[in-house]
PDB file of N, CA and C in Angstrom:
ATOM      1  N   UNK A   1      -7.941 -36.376 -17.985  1.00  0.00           N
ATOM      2  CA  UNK A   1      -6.591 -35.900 -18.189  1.00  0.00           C
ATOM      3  C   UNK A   1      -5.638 -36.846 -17.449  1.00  0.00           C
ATOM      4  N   UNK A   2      -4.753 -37.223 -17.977  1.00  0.00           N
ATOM      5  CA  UNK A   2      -3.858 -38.306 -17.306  1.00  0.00           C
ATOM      6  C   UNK A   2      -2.808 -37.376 -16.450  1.00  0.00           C
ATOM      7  N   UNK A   3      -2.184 -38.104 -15.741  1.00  0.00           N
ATOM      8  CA  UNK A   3      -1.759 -37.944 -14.698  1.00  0.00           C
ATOM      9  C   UNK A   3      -0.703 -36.941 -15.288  1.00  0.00           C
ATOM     10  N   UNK A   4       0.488 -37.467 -16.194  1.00  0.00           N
ATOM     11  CA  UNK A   4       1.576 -36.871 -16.687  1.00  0.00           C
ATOM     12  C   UNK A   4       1.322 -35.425 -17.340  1.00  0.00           C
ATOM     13  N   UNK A   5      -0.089 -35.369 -17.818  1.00  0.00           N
ATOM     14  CA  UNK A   5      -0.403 -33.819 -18.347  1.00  0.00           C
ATOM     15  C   UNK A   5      -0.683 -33.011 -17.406  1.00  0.00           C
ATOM     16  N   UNK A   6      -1.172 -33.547 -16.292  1.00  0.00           N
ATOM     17  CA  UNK A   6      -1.888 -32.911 -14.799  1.00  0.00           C
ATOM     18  C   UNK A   6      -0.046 -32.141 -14.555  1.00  0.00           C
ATOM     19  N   UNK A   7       0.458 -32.890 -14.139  1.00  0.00           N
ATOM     20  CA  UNK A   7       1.999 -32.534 -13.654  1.00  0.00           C
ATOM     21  C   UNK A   7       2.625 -31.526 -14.936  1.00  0.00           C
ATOM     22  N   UNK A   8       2.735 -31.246 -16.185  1.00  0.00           N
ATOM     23  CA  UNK A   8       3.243 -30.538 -17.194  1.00  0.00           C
ATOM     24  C   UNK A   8       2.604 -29.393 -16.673  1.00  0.00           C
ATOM     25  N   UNK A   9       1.130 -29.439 -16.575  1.00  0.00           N
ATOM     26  CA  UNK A   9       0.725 -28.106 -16.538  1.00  0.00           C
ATOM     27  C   UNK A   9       0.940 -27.216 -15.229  1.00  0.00           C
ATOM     28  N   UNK A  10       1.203 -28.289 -14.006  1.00  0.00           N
ATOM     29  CA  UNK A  10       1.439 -27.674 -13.041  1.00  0.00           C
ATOM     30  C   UNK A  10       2.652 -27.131 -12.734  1.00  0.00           C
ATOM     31  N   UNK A  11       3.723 -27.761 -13.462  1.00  0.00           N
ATOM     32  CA  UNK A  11       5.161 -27.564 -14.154  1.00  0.00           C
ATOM     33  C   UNK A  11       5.074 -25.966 -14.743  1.00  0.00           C
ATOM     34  N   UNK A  12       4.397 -25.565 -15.409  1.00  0.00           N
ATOM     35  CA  UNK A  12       4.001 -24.630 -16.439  1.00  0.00           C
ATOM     36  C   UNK A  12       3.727 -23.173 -15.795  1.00  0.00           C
ATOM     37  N   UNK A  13       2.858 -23.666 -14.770  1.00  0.00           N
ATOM     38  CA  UNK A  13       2.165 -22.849 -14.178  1.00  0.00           C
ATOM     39  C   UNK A  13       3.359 -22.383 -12.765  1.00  0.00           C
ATOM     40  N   UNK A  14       4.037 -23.546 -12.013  1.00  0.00           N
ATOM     41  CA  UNK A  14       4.961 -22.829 -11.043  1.00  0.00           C
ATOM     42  C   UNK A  14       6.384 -22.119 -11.768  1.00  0.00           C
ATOM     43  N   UNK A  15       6.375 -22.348 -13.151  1.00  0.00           N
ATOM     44  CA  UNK A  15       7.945 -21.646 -14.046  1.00  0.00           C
ATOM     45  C   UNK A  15       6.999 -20.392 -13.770  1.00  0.00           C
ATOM     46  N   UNK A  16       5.874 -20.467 -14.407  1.00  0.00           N
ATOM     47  CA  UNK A  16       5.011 -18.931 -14.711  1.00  0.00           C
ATOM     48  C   UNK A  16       5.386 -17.780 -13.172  1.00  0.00           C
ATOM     49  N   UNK A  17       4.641 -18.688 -12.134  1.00  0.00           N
ATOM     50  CA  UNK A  17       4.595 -17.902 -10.960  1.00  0.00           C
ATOM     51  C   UNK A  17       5.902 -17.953 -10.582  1.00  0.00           C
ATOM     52  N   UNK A  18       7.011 -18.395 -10.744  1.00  0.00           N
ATOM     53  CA  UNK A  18       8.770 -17.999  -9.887  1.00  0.00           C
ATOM     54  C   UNK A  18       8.955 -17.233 -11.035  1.00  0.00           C
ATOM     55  N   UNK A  19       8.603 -16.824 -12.239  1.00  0.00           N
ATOM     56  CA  UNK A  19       9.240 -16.063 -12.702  1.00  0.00           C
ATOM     57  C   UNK A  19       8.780 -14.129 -13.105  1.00  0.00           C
ATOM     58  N   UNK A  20       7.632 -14.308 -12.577  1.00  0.00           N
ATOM     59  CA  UNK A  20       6.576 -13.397 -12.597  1.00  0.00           C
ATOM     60  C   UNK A  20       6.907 -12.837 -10.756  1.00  0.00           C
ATOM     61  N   UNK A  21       6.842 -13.765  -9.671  1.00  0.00           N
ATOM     62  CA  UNK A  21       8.220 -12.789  -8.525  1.00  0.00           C
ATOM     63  C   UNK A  21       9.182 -12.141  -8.622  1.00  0.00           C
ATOM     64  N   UNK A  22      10.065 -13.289  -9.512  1.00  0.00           N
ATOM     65  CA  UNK A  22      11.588 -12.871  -9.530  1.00  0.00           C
ATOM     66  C   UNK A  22      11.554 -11.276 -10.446  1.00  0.00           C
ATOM     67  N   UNK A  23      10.772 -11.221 -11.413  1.00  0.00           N
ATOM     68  CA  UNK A  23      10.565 -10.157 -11.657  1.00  0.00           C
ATOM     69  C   UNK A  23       9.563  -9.139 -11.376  1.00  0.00           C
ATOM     70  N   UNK A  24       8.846  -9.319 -10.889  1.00  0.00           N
ATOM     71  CA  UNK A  24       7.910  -8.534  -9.676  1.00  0.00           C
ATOM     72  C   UNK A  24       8.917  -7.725  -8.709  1.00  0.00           C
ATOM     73  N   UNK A  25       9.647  -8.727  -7.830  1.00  0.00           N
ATOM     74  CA  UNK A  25      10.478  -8.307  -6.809  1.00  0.00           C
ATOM     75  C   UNK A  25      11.467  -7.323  -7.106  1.00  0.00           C
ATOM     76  N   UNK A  26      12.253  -7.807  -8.408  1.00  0.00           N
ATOM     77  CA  UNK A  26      13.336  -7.009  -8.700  1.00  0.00           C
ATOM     78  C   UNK A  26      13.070  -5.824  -9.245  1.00  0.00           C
ATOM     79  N   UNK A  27      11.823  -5.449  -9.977  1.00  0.00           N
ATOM     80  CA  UNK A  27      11.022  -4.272  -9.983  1.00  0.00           C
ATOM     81  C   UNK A  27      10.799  -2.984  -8.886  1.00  0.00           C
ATOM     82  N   UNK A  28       9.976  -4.188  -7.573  1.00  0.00           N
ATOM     83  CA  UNK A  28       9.473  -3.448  -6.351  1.00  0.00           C
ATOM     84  C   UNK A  28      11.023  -2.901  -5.893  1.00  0.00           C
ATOM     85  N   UNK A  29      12.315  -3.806  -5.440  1.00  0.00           N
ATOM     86  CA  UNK A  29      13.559  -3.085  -5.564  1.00  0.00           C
ATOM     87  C   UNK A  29      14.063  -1.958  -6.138  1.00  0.00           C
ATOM     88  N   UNK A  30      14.117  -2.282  -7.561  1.00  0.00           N
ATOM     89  CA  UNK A  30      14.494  -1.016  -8.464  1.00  0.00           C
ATOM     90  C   UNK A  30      13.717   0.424  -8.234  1.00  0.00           C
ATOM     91  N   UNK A  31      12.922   0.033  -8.234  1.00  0.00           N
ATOM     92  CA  UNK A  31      11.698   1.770  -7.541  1.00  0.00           C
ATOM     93  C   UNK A  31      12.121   1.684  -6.081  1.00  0.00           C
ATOM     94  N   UNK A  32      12.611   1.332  -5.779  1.00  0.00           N
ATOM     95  CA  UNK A  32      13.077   2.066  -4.104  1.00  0.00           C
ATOM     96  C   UNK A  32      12.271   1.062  -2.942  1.00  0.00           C
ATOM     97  N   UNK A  33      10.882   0.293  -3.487  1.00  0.00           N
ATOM     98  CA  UNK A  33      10.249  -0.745  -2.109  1.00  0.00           C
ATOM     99  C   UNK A  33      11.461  -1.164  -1.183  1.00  0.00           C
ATOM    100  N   UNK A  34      10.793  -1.347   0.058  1.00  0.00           N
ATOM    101  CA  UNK A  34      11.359  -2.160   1.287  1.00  0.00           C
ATOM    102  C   UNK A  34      10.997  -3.548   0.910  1.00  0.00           C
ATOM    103  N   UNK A  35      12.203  -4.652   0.572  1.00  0.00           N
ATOM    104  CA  UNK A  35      11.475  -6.004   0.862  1.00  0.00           C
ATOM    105  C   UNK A  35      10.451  -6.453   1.301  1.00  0.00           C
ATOM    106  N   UNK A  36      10.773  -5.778   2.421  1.00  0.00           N
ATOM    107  CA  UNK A  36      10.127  -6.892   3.388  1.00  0.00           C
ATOM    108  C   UNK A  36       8.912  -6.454   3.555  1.00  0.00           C
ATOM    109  N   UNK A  37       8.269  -4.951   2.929  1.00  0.00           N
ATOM    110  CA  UNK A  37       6.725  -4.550   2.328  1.00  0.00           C
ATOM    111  C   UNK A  37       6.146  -5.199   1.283  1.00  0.00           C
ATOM    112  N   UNK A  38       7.192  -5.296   0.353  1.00  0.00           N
ATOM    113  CA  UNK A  38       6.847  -6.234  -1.113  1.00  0.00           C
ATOM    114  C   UNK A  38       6.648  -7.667  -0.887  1.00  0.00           C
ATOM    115  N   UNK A  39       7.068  -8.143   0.208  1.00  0.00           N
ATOM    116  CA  UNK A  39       6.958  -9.759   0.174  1.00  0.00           C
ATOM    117  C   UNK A  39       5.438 -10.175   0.264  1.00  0.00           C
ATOM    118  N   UNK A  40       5.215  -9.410   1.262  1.00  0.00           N
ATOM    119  CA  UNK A  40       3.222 -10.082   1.813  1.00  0.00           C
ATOM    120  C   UNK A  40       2.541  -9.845   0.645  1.00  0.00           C
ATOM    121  N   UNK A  41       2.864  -8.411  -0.061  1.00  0.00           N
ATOM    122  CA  UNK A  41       1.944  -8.143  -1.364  1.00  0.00           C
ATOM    123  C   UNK A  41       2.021  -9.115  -2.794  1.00  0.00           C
ATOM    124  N   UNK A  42       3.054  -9.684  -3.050  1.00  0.00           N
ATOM    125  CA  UNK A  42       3.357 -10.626  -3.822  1.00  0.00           C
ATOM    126  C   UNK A  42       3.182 -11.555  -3.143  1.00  0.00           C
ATOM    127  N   UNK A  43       3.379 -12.388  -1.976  1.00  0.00           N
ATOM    128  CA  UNK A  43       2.307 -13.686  -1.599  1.00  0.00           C
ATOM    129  C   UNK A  43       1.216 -13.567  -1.768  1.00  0.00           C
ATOM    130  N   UNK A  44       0.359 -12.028  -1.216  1.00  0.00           N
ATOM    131  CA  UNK A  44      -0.856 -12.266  -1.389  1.00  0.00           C
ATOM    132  C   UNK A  44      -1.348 -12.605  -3.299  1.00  0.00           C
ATOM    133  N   UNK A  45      -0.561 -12.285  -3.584  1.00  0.00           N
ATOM    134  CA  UNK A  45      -1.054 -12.129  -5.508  1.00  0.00           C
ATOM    135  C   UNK A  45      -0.872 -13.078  -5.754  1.00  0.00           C
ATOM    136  N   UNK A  46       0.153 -13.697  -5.523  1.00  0.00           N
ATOM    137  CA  UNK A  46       0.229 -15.375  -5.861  1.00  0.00           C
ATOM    138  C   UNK A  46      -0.968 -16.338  -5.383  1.00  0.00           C
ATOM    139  N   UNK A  47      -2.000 -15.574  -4.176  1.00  0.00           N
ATOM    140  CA  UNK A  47      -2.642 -16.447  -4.006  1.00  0.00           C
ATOM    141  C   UNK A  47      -1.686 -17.624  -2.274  1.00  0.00           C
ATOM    142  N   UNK A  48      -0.767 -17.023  -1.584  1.00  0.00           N
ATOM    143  CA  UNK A  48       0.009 -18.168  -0.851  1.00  0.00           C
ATOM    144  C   UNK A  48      -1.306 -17.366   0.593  1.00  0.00           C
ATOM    145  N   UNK A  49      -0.820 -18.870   1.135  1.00  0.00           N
ATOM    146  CA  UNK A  49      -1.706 -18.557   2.397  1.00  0.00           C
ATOM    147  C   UNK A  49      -0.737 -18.034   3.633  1.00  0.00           C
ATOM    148  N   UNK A  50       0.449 -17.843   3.381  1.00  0.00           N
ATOM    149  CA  UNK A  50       1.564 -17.227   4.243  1.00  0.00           C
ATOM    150  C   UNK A  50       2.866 -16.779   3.866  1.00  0.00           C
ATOM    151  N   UNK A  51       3.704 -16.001   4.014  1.00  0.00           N
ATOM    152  CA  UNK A  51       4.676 -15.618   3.814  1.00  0.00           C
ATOM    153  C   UNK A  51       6.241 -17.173   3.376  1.00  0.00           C
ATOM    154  N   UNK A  52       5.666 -18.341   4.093  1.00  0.00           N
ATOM    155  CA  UNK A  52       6.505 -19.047   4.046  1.00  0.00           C
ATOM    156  C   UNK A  52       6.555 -19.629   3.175  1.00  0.00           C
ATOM    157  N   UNK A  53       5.509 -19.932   2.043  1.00  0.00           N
ATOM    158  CA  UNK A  53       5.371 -20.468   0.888  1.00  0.00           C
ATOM    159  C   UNK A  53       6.081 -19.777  -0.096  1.00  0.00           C
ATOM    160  N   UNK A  54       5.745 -18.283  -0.249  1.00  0.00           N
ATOM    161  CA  UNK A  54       6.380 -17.069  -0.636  1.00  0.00           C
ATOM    162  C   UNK A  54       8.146 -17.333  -0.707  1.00  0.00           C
ATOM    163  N   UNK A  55       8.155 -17.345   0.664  1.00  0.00           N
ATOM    164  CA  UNK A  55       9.906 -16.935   0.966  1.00  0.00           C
ATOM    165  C   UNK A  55      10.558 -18.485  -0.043  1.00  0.00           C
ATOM    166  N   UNK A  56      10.154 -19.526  -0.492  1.00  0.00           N
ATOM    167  CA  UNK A  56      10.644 -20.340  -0.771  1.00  0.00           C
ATOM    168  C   UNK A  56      11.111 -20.209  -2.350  1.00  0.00           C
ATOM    169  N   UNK A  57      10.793 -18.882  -3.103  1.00  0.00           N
ATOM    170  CA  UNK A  57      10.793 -18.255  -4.542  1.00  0.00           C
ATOM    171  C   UNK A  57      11.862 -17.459  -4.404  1.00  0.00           C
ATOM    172  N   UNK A  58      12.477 -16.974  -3.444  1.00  0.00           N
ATOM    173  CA  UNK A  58      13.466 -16.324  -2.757  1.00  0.00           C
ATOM    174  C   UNK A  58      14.817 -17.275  -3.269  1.00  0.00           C
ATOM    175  N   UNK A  59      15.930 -16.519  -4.576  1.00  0.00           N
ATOM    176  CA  UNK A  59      16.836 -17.157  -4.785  1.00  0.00           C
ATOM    177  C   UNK A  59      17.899 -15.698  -5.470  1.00  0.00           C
ATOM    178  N   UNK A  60      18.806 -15.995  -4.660  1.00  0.00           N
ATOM    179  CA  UNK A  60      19.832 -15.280  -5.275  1.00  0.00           C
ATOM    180  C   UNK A  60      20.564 -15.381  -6.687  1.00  0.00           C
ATOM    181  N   UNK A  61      20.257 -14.878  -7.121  1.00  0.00           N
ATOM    182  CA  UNK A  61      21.042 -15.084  -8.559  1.00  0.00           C
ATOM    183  C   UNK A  61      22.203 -13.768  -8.814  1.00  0.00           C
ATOM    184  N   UNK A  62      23.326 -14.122  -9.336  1.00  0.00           N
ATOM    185  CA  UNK A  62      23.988 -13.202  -9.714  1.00  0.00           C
ATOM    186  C   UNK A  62      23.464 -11.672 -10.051  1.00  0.00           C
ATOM    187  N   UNK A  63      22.670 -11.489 -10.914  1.00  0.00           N
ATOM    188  CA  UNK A  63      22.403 -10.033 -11.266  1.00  0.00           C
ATOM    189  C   UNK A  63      21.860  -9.668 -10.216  1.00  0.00           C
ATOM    190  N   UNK A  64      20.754 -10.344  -9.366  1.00  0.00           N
ATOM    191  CA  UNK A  64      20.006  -9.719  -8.052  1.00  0.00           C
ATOM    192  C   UNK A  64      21.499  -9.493  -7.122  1.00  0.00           C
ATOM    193  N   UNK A  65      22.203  -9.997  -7.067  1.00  0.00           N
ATOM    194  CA  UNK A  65      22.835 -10.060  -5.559  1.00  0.00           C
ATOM    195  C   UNK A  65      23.759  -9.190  -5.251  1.00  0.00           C
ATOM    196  N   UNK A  66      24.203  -8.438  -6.595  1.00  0.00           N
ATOM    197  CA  UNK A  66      25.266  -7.192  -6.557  1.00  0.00           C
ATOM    198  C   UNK A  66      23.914  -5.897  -6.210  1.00  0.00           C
ATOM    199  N   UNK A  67      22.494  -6.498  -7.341  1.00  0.00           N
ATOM    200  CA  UNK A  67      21.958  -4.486  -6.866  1.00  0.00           C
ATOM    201  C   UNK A  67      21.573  -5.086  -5.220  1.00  0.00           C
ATOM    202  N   UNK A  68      21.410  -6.181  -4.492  1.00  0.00           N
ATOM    203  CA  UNK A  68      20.869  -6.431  -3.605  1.00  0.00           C
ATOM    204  C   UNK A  68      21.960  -5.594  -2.610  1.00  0.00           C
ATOM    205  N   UNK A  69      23.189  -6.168  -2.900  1.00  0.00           N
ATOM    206  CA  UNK A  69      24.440  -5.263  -1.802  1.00  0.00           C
ATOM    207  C   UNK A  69      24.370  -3.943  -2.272  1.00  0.00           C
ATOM    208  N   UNK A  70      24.053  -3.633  -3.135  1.00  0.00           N
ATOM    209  CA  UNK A  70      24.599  -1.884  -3.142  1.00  0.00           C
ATOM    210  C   UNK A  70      23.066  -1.247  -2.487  1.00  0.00           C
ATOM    211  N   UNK A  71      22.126  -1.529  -2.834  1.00  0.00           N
ATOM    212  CA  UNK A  71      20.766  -1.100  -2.064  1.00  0.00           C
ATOM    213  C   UNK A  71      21.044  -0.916  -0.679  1.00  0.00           C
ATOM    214  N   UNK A  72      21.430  -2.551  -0.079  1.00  0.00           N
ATOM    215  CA  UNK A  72      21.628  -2.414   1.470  1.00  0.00           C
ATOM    216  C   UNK A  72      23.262  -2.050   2.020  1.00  0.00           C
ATOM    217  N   UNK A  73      23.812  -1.576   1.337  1.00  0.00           N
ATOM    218  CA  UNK A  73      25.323  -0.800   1.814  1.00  0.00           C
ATOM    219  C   UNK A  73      24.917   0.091   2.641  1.00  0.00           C
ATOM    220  N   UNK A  74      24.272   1.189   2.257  1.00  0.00           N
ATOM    221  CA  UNK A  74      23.692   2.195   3.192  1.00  0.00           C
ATOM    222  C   UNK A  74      23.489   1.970   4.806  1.00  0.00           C
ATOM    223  N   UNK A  75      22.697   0.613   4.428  1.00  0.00           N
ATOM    224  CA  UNK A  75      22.333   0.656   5.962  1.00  0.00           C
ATOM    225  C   UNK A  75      23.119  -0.212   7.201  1.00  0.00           C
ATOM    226  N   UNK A  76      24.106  -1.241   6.285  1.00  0.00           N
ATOM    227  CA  UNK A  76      24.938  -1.714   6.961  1.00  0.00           C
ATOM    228  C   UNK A  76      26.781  -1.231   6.908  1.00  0.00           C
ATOM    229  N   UNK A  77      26.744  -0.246   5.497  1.00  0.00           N
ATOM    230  CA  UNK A  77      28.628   0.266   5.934  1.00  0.00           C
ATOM    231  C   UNK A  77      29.278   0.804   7.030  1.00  0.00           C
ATOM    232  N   UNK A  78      28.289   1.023   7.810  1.00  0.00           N
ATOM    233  CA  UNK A  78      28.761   1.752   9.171  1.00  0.00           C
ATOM    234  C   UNK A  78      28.453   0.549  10.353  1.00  0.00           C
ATOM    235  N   UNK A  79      27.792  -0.159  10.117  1.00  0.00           N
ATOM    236  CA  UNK A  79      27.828  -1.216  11.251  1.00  0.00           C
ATOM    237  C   UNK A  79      29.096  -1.684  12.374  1.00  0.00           C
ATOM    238  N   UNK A  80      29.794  -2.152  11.627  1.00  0.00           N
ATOM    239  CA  UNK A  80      31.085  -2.158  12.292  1.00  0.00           C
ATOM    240  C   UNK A  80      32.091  -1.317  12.114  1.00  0.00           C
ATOM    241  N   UNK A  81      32.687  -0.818  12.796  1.00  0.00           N
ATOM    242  CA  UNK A  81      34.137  -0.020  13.237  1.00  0.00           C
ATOM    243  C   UNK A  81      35.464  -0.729  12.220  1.00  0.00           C
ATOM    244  N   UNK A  82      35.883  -0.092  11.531  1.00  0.00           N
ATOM    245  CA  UNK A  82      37.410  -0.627  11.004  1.00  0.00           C
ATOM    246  C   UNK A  82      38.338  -0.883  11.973  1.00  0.00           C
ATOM    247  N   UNK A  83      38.853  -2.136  11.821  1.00  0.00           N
ATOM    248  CA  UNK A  83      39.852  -2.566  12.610  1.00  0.00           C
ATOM    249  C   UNK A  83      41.103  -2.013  12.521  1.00  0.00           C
ATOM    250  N   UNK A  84      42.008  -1.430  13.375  1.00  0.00           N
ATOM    251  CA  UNK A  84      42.940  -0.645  13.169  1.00  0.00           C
ATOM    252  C   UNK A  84      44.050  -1.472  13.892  1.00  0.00           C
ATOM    253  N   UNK A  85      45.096  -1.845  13.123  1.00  0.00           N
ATOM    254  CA  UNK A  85      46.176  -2.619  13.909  1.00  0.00           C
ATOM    255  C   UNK A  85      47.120  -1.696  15.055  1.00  0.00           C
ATOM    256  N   UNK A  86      46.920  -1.231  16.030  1.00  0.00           N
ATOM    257  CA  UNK A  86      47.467  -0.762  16.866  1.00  0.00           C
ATOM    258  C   UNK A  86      49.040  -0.671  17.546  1.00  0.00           C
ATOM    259  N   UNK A  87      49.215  -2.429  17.235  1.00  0.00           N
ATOM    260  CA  UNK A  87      50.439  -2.725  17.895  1.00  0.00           C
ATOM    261  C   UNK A  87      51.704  -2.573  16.335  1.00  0.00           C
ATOM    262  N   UNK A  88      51.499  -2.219  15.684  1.00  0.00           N
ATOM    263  CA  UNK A  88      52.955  -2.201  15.074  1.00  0.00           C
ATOM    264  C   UNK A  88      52.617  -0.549  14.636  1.00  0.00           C
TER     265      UNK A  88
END
């Protein structure tokens, strides 16, 4: 197998696996998962030998990034105090 078919298929095969996360993940989201439970279980399925290989499939895209803020509103709308202008 020459070199250039070696690389197509491996081409083939990493579209397959970022896109089989991206929708894996946004799944484990939509049913209510904690990230950061879903991450090790989808590295491990991919076959990665650590979380850091994993985290590198990790991309915000528009449709993820609005349910991503409304999921985590909950746990950060109260974080900070509203600033209240005092002096006028």
């Amino acid at each position: 197998m020459e070199y250039l078919e070696k690389m197509e298929q491996l081409l083939e095969y990493m579209t397959f696996a970022i896109r089989f996360f991206v929708h894996a993940l946004e799944k484990m989201v939509d049913e209510g998962n904690d990230i950061y439970c879903s991450l090790p279980i989808l590295s491990t399925y991919l076959g990665h030998r650590g979380l850091e290989s994993t985290e590198k499939y990790l991309r915000l895209t528009i449709e993820a990034h609005a349910s991503i803020i409304d999921t985590m509103t909950e746990y950060y709308n109260n974080a900070y105090p509203e600033v209240v202008d005092y002096e006028n």
